[in-house]
C-alpha atoms as a PDB file:
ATOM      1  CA  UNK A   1      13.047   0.781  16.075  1.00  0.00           C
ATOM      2  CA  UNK A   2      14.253   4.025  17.193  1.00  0.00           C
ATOM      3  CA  UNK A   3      11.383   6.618  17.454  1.00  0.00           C
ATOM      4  CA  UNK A   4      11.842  10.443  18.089  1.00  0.00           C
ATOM      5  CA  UNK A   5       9.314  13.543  18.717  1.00  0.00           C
ATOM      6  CA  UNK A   6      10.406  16.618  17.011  1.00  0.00           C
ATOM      7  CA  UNK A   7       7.102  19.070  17.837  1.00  0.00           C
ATOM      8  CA  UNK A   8       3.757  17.112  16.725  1.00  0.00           C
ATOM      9  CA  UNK A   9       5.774  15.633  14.279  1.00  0.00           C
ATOM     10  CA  UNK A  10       6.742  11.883  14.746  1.00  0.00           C
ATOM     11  CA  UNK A  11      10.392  10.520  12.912  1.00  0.00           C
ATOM     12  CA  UNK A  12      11.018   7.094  13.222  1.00  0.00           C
ATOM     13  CA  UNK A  13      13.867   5.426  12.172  1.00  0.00           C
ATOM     14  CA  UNK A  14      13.665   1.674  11.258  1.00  0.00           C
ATOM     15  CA  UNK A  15      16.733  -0.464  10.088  1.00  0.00           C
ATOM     16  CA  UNK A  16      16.188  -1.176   6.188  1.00  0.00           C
ATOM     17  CA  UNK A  17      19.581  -2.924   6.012  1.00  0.00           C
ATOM     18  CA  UNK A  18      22.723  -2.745   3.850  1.00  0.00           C
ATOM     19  CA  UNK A  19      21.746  -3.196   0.414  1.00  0.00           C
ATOM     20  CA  UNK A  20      21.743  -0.653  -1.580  1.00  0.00           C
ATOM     21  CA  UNK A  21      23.144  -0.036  -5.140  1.00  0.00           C
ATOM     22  CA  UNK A  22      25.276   2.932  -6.437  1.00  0.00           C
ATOM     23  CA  UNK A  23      23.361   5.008  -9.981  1.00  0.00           C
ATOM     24  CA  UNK A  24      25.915   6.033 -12.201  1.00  0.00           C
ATOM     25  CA  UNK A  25      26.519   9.382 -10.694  1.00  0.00           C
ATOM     26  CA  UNK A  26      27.278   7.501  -8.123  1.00  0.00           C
ATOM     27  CA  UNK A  27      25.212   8.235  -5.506  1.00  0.00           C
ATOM     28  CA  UNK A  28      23.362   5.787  -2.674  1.00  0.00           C
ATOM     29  CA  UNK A  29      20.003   4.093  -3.777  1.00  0.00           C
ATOM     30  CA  UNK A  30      18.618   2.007  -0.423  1.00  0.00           C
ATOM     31  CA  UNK A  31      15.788  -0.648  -1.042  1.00  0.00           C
ATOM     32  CA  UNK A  32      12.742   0.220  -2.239  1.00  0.00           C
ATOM     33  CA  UNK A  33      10.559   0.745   1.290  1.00  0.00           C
ATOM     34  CA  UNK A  34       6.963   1.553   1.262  1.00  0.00           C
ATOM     35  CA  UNK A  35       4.146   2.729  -1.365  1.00  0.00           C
ATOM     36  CA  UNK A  36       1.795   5.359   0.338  1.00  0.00           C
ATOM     37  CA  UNK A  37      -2.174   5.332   0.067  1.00  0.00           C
ATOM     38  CA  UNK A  38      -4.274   8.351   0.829  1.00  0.00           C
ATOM     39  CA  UNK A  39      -7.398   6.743   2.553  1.00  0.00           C
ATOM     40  CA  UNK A  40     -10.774   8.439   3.119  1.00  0.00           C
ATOM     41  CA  UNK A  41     -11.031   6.243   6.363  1.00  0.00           C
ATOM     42  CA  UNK A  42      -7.871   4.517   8.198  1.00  0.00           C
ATOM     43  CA  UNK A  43      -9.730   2.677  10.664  1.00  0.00           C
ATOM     44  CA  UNK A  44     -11.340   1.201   7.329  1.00  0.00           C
ATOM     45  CA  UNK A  45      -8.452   1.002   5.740  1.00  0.00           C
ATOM     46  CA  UNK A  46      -6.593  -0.775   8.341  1.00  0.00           C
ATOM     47  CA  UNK A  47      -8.989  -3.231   9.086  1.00  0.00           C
ATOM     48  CA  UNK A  48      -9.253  -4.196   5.065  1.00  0.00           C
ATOM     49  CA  UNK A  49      -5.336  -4.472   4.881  1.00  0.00           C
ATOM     50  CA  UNK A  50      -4.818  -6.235   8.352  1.00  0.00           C
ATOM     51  CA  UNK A  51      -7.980  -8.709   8.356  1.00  0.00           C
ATOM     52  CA  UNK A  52      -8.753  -9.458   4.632  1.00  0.00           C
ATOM     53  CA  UNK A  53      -5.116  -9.238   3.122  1.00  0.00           C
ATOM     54  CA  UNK A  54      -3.255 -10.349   5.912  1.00  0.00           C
ATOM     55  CA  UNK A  55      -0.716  -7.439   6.741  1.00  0.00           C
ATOM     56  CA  UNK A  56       0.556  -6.707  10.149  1.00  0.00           C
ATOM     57  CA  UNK A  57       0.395  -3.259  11.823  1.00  0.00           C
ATOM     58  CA  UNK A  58       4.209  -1.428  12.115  1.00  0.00           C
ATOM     59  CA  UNK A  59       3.317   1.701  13.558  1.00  0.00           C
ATOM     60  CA  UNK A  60       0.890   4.781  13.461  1.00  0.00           C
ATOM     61  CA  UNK A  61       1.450   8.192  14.094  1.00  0.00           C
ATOM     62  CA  UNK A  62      -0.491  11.640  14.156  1.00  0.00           C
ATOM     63  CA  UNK A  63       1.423  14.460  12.189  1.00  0.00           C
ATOM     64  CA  UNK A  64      -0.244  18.378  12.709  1.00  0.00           C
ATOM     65  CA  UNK A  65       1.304  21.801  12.294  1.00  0.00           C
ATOM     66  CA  UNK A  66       4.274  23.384  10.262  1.00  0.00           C
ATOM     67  CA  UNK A  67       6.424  20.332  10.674  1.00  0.00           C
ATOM     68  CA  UNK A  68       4.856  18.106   8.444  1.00  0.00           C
ATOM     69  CA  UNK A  69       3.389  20.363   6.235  1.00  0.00           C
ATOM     70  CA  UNK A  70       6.802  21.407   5.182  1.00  0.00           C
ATOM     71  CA  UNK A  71       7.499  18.423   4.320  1.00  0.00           C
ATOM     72  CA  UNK A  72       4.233  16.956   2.372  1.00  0.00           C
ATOM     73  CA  UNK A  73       3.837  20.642   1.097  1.00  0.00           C
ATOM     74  CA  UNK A  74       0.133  20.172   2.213  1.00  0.00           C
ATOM     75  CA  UNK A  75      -0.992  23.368   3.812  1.00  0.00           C
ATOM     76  CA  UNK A  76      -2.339  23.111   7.601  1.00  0.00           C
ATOM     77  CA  UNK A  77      -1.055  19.114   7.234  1.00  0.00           C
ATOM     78  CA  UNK A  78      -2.958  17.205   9.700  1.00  0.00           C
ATOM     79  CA  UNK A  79      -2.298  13.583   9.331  1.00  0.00           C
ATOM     80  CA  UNK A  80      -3.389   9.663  10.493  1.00  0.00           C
ATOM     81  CA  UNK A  81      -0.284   7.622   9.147  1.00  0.00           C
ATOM     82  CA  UNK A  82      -0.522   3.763   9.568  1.00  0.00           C
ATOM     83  CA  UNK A  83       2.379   1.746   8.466  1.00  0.00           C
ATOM     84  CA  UNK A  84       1.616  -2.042   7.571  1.00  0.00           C
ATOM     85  CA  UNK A  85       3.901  -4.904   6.402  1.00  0.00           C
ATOM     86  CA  UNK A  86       3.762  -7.536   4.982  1.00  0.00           C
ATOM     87  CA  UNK A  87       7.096  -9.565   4.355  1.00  0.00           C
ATOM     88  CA  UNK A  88       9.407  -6.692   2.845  1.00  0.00           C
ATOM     89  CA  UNK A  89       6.979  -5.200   1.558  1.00  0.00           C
ATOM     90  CA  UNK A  90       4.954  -1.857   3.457  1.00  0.00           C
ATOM     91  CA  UNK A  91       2.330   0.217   2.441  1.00  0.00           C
ATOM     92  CA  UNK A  92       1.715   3.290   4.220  1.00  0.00           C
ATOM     93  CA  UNK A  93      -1.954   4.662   4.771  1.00  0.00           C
ATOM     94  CA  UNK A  94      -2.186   8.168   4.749  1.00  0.00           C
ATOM     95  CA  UNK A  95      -5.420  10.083   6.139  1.00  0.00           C
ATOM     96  CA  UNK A  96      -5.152  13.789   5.712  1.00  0.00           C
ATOM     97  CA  UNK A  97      -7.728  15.774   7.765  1.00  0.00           C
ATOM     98  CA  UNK A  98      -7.886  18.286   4.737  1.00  0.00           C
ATOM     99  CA  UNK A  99      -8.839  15.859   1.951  1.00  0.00           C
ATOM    100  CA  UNK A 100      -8.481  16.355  -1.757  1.00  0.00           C
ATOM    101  CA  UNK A 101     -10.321  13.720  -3.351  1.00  0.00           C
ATOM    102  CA  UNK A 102     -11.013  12.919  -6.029  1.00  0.00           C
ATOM    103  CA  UNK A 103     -13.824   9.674  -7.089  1.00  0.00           C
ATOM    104  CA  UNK A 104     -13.560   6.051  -9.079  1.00  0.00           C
ATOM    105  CA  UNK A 105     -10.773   3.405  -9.161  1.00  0.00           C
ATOM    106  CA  UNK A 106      -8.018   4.846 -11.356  1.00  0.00           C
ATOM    107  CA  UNK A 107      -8.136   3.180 -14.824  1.00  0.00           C
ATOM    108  CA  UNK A 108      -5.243   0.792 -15.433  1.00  0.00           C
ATOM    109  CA  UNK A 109      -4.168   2.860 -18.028  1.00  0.00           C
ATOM    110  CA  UNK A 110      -3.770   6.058 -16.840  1.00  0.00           C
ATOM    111  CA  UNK A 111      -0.437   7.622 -15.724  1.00  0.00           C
ATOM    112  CA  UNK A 112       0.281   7.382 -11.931  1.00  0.00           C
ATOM    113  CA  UNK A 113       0.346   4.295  -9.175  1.00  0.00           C
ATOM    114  CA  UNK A 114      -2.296   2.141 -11.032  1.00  0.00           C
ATOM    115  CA  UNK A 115      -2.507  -0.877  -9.024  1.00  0.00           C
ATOM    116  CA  UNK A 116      -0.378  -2.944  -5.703  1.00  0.00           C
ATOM    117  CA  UNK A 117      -0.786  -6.890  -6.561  1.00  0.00           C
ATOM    118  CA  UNK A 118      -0.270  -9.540  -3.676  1.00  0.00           C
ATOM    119  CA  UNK A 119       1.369 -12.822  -4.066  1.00  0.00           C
ATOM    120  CA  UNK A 120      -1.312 -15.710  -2.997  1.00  0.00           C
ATOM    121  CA  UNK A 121      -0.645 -19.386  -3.091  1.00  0.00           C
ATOM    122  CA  UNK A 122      -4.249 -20.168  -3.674  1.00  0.00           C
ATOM    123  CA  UNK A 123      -6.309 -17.517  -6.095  1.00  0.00           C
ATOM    124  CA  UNK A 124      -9.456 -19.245  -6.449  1.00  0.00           C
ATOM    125  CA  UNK A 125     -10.056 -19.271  -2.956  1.00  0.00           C
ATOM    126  CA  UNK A 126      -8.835 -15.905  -1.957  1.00  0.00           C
ATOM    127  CA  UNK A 127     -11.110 -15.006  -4.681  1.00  0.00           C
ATOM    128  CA  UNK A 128     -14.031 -16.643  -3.286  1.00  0.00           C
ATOM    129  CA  UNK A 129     -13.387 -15.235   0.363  1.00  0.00           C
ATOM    130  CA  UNK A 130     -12.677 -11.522  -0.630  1.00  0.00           C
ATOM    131  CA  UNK A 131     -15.758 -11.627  -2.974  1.00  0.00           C
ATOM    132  CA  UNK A 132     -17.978 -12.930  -0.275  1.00  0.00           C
ATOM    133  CA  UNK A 133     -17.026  -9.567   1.707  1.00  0.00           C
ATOM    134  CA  UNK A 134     -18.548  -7.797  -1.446  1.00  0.00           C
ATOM    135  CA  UNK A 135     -15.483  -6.696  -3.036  1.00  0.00           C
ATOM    136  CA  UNK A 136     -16.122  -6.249  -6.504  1.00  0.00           C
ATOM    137  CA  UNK A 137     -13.552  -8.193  -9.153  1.00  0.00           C
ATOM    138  CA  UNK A 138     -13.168  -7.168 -12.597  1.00  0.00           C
ATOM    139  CA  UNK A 139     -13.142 -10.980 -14.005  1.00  0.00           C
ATOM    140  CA  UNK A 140     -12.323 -14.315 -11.938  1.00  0.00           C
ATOM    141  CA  UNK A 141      -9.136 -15.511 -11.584  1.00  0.00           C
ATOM    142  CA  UNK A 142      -7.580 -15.651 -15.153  1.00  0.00           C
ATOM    143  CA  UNK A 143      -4.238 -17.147 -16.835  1.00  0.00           C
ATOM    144  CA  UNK A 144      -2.313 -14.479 -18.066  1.00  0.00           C
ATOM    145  CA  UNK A 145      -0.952 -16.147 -20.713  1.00  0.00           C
ATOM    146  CA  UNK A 146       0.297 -19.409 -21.753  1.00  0.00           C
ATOM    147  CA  UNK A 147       2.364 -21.285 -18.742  1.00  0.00           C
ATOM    148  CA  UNK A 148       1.799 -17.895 -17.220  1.00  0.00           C
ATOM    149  CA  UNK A 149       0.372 -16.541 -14.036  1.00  0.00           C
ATOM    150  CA  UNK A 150      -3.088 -16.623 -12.724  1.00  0.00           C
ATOM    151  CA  UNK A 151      -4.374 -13.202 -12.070  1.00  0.00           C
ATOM    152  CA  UNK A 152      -7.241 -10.835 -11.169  1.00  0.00           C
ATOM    153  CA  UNK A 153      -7.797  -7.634 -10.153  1.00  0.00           C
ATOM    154  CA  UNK A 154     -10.210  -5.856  -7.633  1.00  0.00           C
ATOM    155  CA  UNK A 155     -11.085  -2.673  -6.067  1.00  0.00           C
ATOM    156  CA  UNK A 156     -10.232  -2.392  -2.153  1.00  0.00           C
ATOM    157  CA  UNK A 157     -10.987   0.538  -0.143  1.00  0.00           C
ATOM    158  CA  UNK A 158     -10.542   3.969  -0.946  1.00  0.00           C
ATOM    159  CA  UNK A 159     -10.883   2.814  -5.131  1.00  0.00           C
ATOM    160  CA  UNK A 160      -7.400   0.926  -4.963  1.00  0.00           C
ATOM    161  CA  UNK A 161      -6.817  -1.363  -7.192  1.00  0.00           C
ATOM    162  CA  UNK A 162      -5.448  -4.623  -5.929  1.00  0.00           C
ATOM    163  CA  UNK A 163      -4.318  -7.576  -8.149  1.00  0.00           C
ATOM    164  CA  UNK A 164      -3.748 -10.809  -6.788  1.00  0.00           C
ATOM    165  CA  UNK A 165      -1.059 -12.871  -8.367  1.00  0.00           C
ATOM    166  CA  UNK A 166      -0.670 -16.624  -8.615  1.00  0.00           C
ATOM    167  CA  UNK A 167       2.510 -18.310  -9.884  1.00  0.00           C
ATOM    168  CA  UNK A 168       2.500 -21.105 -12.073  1.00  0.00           C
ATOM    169  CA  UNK A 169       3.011 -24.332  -9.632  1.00  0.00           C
ATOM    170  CA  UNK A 170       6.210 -25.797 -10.579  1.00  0.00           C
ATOM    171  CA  UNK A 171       4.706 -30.091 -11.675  1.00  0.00           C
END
């Protein structure tokens, strides 16, 4: 990972790879990288992603000053990022000095980012373990449908919801 300091601002430049696909305009599409995740506390935040779903920590940076709030187009940006991954799959934590929040889970069917949803191998007991840290699940674990999925949802810190997703196991 290449890193670079441009003012207070930090750019880092990871390898994502060669895949990417051509729209019909033809212009460059890479992989899809990273969903982002205002949090009202990333030390929180962190520690829920990292200890109770498993993700590793890819970097963090503090972003301040005219730099990066040209970019976000938040006035006087001044910014906690924390990158986690999981797999090939990141999410990006995002604490903004200068909040705008707002309160409550968003409803699963309103417009927007409505939930993330984690692969497990074992639902029941990831259920039982993140309930037993007081995380509040809208049902147990549930088939989705016939020879479908077992699912469930729950609300993580900061009032994201987080499904957790269960194959069917192949007999």
């Amino acid at each position: 990972m290449k890193v670079e300091f441009t003012g207070a601002w930090l750019i880092t430049r990871a390898r994502i790879g060669n895949n990417h696909l051509r729209t019909a305009d033809g212009d460059m599409i890479g992989n899809f990288l990273h969903v982002a995740i205002g949090v009202k506390n990333i030390e929180e935040s962190v520690g829920f992603y990292t200890r109770v779903m498993g993700m590793e920590l890819d970097y963090r940076a503090h972003h301040k000053g005219e730099f990066p709030s040209r970019i976000s187009g938040v006035e006087n940006a001044d910014l906690d990022v924390c990158v986690l991954k999981k797999g090939q799959v990141r999410i990006e934590l995002v604490d903004y000095a200068n909040k705008n929040s707002s309160s409550g889970p968003v409803k699963q069917n309103q417009t927007g980012l409505v939930h993330i949803c984690f692969l497990v191998t074992d639902i029941e007991h990831e259920y039982e373990k993140i309930s037993a840290l007081g995380y509040r699940f809208n049902s147990p674990p549930l088939q989705s449908r016939e020879n479908g999925p077992t699912v469930c949802y729950f609300h993580g810190p900061d009032d994201v919801t987080i499904e957790l997703y269960q194959p069917v196991q192949s007999a």
